[in-house]
Protein backbone atom coordinates (compact mmCIF):
# COMPACT_ATOMS: atom_id res chain seq x y z
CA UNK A 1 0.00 0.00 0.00
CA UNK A 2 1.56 3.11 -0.79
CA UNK A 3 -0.57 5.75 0.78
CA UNK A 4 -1.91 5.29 3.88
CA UNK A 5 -4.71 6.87 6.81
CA UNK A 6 -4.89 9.86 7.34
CA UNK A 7 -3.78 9.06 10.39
CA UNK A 8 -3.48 11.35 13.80
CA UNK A 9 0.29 12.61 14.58
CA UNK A 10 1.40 15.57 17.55
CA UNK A 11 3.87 16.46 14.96
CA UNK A 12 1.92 16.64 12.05
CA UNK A 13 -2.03 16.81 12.43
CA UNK A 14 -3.84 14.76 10.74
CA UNK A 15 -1.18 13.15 7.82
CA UNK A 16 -1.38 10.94 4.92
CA UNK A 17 1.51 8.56 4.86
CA UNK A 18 3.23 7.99 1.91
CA UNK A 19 5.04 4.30 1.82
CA UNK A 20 7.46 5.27 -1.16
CA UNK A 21 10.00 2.17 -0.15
CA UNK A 22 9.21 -1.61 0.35
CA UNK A 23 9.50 -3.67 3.43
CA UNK A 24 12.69 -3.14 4.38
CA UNK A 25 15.08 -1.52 2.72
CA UNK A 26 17.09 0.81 4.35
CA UNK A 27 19.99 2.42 5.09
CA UNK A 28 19.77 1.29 9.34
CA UNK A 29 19.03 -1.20 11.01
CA UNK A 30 18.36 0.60 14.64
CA UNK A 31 18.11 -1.69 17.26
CA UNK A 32 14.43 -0.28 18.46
CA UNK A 33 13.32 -0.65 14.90
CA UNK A 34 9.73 -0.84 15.14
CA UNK A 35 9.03 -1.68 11.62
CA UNK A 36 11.20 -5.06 11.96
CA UNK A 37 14.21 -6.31 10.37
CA UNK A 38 16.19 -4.88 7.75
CA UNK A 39 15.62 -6.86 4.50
CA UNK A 40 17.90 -5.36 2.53
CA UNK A 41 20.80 -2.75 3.91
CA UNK A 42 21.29 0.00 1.15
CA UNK A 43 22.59 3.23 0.33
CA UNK A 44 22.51 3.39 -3.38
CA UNK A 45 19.54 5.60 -4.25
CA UNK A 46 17.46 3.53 -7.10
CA UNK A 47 14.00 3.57 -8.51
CA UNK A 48 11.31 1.49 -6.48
CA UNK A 49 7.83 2.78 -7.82
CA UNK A 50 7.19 4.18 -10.72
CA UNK A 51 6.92 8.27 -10.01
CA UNK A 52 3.11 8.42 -11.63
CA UNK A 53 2.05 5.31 -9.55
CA UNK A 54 3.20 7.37 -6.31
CA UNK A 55 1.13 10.10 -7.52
CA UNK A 56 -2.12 8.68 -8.44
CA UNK A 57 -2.30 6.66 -5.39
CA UNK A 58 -1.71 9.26 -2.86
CA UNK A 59 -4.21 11.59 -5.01
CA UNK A 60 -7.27 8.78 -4.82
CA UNK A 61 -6.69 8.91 -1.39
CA UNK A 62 -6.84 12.53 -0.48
CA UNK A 63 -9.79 12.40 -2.44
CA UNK A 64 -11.67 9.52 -0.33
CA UNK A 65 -10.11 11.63 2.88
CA UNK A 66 -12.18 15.03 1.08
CA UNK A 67 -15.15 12.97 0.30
CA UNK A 68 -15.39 11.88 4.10
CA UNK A 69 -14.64 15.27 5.16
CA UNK A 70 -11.24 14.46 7.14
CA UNK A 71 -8.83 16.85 6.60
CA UNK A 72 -5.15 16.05 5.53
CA UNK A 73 -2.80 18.61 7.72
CA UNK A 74 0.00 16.88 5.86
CA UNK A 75 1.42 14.33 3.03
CA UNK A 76 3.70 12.60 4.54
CA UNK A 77 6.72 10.59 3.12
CA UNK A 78 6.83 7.73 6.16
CA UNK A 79 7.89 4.64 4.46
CA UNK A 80 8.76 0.59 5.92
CA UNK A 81 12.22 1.98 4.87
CA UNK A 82 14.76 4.75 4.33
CA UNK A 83 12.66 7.06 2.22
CA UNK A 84 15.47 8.96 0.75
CA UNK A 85 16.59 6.20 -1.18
CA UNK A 86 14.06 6.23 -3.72
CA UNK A 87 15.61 8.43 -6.39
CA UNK A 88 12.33 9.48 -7.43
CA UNK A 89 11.80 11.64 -4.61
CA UNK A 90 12.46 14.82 -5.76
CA UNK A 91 10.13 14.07 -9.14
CA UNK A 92 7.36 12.77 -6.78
CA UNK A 93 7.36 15.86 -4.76
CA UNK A 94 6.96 18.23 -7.10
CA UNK A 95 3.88 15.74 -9.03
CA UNK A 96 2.31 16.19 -5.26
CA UNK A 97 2.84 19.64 -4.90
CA UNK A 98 -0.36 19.92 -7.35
CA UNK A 99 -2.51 18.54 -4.64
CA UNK A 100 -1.76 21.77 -2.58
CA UNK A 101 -1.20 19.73 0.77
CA UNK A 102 1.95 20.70 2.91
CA UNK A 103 4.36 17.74 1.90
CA UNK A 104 6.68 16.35 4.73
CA UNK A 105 9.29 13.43 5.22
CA UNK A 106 10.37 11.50 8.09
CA UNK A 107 14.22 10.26 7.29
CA UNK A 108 16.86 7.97 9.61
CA UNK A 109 18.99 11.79 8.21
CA UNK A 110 22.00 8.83 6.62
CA UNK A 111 22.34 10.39 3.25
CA UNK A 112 21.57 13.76 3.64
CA UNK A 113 25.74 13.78 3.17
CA UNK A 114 24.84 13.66 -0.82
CA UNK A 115 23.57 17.15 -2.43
CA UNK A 116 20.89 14.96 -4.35
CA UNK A 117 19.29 14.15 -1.50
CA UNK A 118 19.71 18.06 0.39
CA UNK A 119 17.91 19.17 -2.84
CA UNK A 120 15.03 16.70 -2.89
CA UNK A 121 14.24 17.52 1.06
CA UNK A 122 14.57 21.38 0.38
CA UNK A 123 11.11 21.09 -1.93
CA UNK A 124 9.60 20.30 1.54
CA UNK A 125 7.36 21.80 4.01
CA UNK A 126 8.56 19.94 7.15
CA UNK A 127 11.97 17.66 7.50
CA UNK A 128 11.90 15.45 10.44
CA UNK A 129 15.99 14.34 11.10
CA UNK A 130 17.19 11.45 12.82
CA UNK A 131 19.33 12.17 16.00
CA UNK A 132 20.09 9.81 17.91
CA UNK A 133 23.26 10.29 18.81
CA UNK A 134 26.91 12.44 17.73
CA UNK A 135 29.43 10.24 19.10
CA UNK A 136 30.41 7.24 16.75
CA UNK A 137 30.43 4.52 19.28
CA UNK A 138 26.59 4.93 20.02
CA UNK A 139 26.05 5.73 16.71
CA UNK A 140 26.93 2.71 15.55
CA UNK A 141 25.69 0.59 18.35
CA UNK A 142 21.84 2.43 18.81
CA UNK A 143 21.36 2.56 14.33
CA UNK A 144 23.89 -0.03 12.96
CA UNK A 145 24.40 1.87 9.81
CA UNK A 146 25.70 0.95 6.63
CA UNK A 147 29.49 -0.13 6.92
CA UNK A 148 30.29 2.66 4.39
CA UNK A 149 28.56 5.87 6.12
CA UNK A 150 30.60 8.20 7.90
CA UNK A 151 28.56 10.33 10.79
CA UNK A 152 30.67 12.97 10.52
CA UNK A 153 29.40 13.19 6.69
CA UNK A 154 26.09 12.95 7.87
CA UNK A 155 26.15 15.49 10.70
CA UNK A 156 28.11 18.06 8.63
CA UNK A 157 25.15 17.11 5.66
CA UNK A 158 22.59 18.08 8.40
CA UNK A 159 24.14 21.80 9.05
CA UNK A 160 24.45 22.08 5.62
CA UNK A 161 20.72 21.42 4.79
CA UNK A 162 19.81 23.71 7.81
CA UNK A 163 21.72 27.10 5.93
CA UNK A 164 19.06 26.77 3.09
CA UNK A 165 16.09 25.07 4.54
CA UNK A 166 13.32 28.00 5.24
CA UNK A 167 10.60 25.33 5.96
CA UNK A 168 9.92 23.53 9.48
CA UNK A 169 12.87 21.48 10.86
CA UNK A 170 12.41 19.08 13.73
CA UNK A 171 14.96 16.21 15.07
CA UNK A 172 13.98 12.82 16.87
CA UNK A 173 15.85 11.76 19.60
CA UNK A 174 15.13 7.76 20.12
CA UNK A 175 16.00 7.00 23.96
CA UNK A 176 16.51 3.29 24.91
CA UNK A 177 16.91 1.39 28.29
CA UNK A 178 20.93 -0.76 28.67
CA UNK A 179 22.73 2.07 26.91
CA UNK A 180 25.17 4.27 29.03
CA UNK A 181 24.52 7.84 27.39
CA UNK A 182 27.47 9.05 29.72
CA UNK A 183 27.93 12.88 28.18
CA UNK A 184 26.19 12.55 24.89
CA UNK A 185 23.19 14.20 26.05
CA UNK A 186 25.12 17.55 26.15
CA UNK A 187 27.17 17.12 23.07
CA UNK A 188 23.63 16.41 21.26
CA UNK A 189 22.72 19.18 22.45
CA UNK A 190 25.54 21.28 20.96
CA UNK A 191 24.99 19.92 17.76
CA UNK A 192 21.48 20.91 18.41
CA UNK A 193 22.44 24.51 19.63
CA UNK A 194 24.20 24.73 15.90
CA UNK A 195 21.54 23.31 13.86
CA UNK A 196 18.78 25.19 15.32
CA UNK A 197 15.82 23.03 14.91
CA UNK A 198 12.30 24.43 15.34
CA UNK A 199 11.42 21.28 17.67
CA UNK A 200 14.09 18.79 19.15
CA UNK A 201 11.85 15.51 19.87
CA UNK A 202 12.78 13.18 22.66
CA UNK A 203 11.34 9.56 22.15
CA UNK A 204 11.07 5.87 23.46
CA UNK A 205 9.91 2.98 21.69
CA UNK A 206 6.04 2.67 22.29
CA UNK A 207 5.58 -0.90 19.89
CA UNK A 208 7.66 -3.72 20.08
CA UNK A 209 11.23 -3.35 18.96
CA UNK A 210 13.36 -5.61 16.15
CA UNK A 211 15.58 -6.24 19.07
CA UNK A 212 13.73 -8.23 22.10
CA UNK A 213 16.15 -6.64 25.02
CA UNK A 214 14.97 -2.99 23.94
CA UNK A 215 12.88 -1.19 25.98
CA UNK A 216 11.90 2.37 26.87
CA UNK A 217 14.45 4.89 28.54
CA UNK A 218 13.87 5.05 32.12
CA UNK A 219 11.90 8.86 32.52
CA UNK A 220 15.27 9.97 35.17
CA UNK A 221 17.15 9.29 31.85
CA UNK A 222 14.41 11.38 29.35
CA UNK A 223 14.49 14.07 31.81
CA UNK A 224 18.21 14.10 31.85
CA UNK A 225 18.04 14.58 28.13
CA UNK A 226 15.36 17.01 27.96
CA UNK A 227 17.16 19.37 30.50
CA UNK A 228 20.52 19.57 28.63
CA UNK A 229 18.73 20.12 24.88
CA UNK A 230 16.17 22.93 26.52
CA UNK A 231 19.22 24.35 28.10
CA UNK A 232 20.62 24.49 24.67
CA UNK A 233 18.15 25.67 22.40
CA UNK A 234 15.22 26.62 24.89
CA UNK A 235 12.49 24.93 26.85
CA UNK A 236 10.03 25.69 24.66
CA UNK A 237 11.56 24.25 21.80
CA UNK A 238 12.43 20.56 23.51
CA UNK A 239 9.24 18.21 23.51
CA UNK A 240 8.26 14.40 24.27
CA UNK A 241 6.93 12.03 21.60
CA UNK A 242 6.28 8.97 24.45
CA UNK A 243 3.15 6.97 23.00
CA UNK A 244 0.18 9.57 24.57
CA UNK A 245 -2.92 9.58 22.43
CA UNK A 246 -4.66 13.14 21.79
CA UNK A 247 -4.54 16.00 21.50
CA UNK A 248 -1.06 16.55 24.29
CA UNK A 249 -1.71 20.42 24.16
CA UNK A 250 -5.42 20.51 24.85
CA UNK A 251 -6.47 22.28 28.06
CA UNK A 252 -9.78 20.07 28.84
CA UNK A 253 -11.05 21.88 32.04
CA UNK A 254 -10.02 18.72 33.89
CA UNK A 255 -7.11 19.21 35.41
CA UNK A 256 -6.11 16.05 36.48
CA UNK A 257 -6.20 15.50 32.61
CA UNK A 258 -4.55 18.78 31.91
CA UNK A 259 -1.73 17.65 34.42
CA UNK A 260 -1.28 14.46 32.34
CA UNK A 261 -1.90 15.66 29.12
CA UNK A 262 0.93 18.74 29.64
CA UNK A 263 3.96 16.43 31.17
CA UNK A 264 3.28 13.63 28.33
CA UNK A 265 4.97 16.66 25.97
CA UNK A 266 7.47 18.19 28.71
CA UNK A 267 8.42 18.09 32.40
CA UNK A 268 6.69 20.97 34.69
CA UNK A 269 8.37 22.56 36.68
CA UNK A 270 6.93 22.17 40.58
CA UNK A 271 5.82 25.91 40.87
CA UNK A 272 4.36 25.95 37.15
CA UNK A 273 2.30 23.32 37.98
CA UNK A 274 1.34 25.01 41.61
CA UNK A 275 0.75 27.79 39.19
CA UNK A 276 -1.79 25.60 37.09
CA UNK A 277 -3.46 24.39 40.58
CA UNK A 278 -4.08 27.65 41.28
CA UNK A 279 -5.82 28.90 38.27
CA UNK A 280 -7.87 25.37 38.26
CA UNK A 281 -9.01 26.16 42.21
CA UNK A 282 -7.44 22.85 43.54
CA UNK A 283 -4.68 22.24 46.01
CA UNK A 284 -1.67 19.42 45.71
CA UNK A 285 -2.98 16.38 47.04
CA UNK A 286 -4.53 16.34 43.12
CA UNK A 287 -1.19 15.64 42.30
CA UNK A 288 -0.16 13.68 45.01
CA UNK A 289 -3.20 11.33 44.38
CA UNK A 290 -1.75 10.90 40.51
CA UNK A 291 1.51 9.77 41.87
CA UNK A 292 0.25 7.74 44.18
CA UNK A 293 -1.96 6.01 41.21
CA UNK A 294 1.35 5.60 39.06
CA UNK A 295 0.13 8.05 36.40
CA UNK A 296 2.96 10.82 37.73
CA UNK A 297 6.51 10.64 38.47
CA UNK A 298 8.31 13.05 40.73
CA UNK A 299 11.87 13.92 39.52
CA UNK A 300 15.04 16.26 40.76
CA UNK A 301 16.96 17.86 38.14
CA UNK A 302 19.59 20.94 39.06
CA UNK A 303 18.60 21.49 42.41
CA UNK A 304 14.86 22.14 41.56
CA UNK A 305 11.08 19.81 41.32
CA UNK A 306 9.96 17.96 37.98
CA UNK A 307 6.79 16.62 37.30
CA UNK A 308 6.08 14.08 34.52
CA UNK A 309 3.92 11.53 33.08
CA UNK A 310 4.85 8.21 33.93
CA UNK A 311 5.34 5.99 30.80
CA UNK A 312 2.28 3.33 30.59
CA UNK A 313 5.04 0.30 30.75
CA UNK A 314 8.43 -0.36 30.00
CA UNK A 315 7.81 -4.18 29.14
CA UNK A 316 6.85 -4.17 25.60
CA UNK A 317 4.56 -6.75 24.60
């Protein structure tokens, strides 16, 4: 199938996916793959679908979305692979470009080193690069790349797209339990503090991984990261993708909901949430009573109080 939904996503709305590579070729194969195993491990950009085919299938069904009355926030190039590797990329964006839809791409960022590719992803609305780590040794133990890419290519390849990229760029962080991070949270976030993404994403697996002993960051460890990258490039810029449904930002009028929907995205601060007690007219044992159910977690970071939602389960089914 090569489009797909539209399905709900907190980075994108409502998006229509766009599965431009088969099962599963691809440039990685990341140890928390939740797609499954690599098939095939590539890096040689090549035809997979004919450019028309792309086109005419994503186009029947944004027209079956209109016809339903969903709306379509974004196309979305979201593959069972490395999307960048289908050399037709560039020729398929500008064919969708006639459905006037924002286009966007989620990529593993491994061949953004080649000007081809920097090209293709500047005819986009919204890049989403792969980040998961700056230091070679993690690197290649969290992705397993291809035995023939260089991060330093691919990093340098990433600043590079930034100079001429004027549409939104975000980065995904994956986090993952039995890895020793050590410093590499704050040299991300120097990268991060030279890139300048709109959005830095923190994540954790939230389906079952390719590799069984994979699970979940512990939330001391997501915290850890989230405080050096908003200390880099701003609070307000740092977010959480950890598995929540909804709508993360929504202020319901329930705050015990509120509460949970708020620290699913980021950690508050103990007096910003006193600050959201107040204006709801109820005192702390609210929050007391959602730690006490297992839906909070109470964390220390730099001398000061952090509140977050606790992650449904770290034992993936």
């Amino acid at each position: 199938m090569i489009a797909f939904g539209p399905v709900p996503s907190r980075r994108l709305g409502k998006s229509l996916g766009i599965n431009n590579i088969p099962d599963k070729v691809c440039s990685y194969a990341c140890v928390y793959c939740q797609i499954g195993r690599t098939l095939r491990m590539e890096i040689d950009r090549r035809s997979f679908y004919p450019p028309e085919l792309v086109f005419e299938e994503v186009k029947r069904k944004a027209w079956e979305a209109k016809e339903k009355g969903e709306k379509i926030d974004y196309l979305t190039f979201v593959p069972d692979g490395e999307p960048t590797l289908d050399a037709n990329l560039g020729q398929e964006i500008e064919m969708l470009k006639a459905l006037n839809i924002p286009l966007a791409i989620l990529t593993n960022s491994s061949l953004i080193w080649r000007e081809d590719v920097r090209e293709d992803l500047l005819k986009l609305k919204l890049v989403s690069l792969k980040l998961d780590a700056v230091s070679e040794n993690l690197w290649r133990r969290i992705d397993r790349p291809h035995k023939t890419l260089r991060l330093d290519k691919i990093l340098e390849g990433m600043l590079e797209f930034r100079k001429d990229f004027d549409g939104k760029l975000v980065t995904e962080t994956m986090l993952i339990d039995g890895i020793t991070y050590g410093e590499e949270f704050k040299k991300i976030a120097e990268f991060l503090r030279e890139l300048k993404p709109d959005i830095a994403y923190i994540a954790v697996p939230t389906r079952p991984p390719w590799e069984k002993w994979v699970k979940p960051a512990r939330e001391e460890v997501i915290n850890m990261a989230f405080q050096a990258f908003a200390e880099a490039i701003g609070e307000e810029k740092v977010e959480y993708l950890i598995g929540y449904e909804g709508n993360a930002f929504a202020f319901t009028g329930n705050v015990e909901e509120d509460i949970l929907s708020i620290t699913a995205v980021h950690p508050m601060r103990e007096d910003a949430l006193r600050e959201l007690l107040k204006k709801a007219n109820v005192d702390w044992p609210t929050v007391e009573k959602l730690i006490e159910e297992g839906k909070l977690i109470e964390l220390e970071y730099g001398e000061k109080r952090f509140y977050m939602r606790k992650l449904k389960s770290r034992e993936l089914p």
